[in-house]
Protein backbone atom coordinates (compact mmCIF):
# COMPACT_ATOMS: atom_id res chain seq x y z
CA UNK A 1 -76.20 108.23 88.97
CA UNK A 2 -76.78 106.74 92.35
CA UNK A 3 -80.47 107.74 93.54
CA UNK A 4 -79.16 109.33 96.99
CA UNK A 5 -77.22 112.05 94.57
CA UNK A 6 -80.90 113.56 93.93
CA UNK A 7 -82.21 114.14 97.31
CA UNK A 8 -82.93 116.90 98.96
CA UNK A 9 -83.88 117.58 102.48
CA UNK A 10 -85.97 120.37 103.80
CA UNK A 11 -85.14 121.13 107.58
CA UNK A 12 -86.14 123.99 110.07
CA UNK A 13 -82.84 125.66 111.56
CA UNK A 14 -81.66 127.99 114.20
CA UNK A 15 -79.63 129.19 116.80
CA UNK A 16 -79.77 127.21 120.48
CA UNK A 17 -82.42 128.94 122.41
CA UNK A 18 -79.64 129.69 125.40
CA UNK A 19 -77.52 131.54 123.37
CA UNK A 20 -74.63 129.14 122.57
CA UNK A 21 -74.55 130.54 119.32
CA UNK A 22 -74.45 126.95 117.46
CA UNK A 23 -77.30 126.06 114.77
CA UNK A 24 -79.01 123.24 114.97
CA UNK A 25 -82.26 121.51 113.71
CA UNK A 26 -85.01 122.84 115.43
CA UNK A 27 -87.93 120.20 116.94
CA UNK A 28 -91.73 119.95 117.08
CA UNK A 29 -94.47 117.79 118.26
CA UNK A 30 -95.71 115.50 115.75
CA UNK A 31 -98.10 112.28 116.54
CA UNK A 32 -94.77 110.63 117.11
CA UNK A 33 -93.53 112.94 119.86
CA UNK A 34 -90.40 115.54 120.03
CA UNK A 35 -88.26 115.30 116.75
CA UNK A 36 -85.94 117.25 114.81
CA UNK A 37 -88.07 118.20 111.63
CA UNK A 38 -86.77 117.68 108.65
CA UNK A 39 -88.44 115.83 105.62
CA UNK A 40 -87.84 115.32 101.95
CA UNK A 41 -90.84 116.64 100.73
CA UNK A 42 -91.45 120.50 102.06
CA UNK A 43 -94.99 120.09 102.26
CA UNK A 44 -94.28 117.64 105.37
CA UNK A 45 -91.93 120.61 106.62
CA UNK A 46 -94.53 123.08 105.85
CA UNK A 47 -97.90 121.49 107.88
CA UNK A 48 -99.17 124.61 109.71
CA UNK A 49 -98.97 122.86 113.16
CA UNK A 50 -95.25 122.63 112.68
CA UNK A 51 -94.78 125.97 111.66
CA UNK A 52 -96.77 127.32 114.37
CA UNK A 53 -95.16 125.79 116.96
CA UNK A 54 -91.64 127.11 115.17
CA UNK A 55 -92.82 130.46 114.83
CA UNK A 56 -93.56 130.36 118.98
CA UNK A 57 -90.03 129.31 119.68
CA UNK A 58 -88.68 131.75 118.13
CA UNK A 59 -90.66 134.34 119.40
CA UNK A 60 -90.33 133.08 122.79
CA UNK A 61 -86.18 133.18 122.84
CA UNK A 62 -85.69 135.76 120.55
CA UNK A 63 -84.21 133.56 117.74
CA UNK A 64 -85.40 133.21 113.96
CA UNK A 65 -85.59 129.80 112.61
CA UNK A 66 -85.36 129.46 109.14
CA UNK A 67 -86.66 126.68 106.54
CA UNK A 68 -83.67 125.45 104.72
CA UNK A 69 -83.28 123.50 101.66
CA UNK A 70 -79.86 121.20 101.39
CA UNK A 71 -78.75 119.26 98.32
CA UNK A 72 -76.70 116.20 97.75
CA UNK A 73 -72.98 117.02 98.21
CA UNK A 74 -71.39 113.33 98.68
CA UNK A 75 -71.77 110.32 100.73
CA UNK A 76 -69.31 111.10 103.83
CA UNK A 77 -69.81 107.01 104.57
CA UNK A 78 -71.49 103.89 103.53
CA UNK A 79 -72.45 101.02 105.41
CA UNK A 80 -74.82 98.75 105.42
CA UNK A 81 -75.57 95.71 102.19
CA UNK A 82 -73.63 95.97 99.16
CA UNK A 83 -75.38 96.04 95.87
């Protein structure tokens, strides 16, 4: 089994705060600025700063933002060294 097959990413979601309808991942400020948060460990996901700052986005537009867990469904492309 290749090692990619047992990842799993944890990723905050939700709609587009001006009401395009579209979900996307959602951002917060970590120590290394604006980024889309998503991690393979949840307790990275989870810190309470990040959620906080979630939970006042969504509050402020009206929009819930949810804490989603995706598993490996298959490598879409490969690039990169050959092994």
């Amino acid at each position: 089994m290749n090692p990619v097959e047992s990842v799993e990413l944890f990723a905050w979601v939700g709609e587009d705060e001006l009401g395009s309808g579209e979900i996307g991942l959602k951002q917060a400020r970590v120590p290394a600025g604006m980024i889309p948060i998503v991690a393979t460990k949840e307790s990275k996901v989870r810190q309470g700063h990040i959620r906080e700052q979630l939970d006042a986005q969504g509050k402020a537009f009206w929009k819930r933002i949810y804490l989603c867990r995706f598993k490996f469904d298959g490598v879409v492309e490969e690039v990169g060294a050959k092994t």
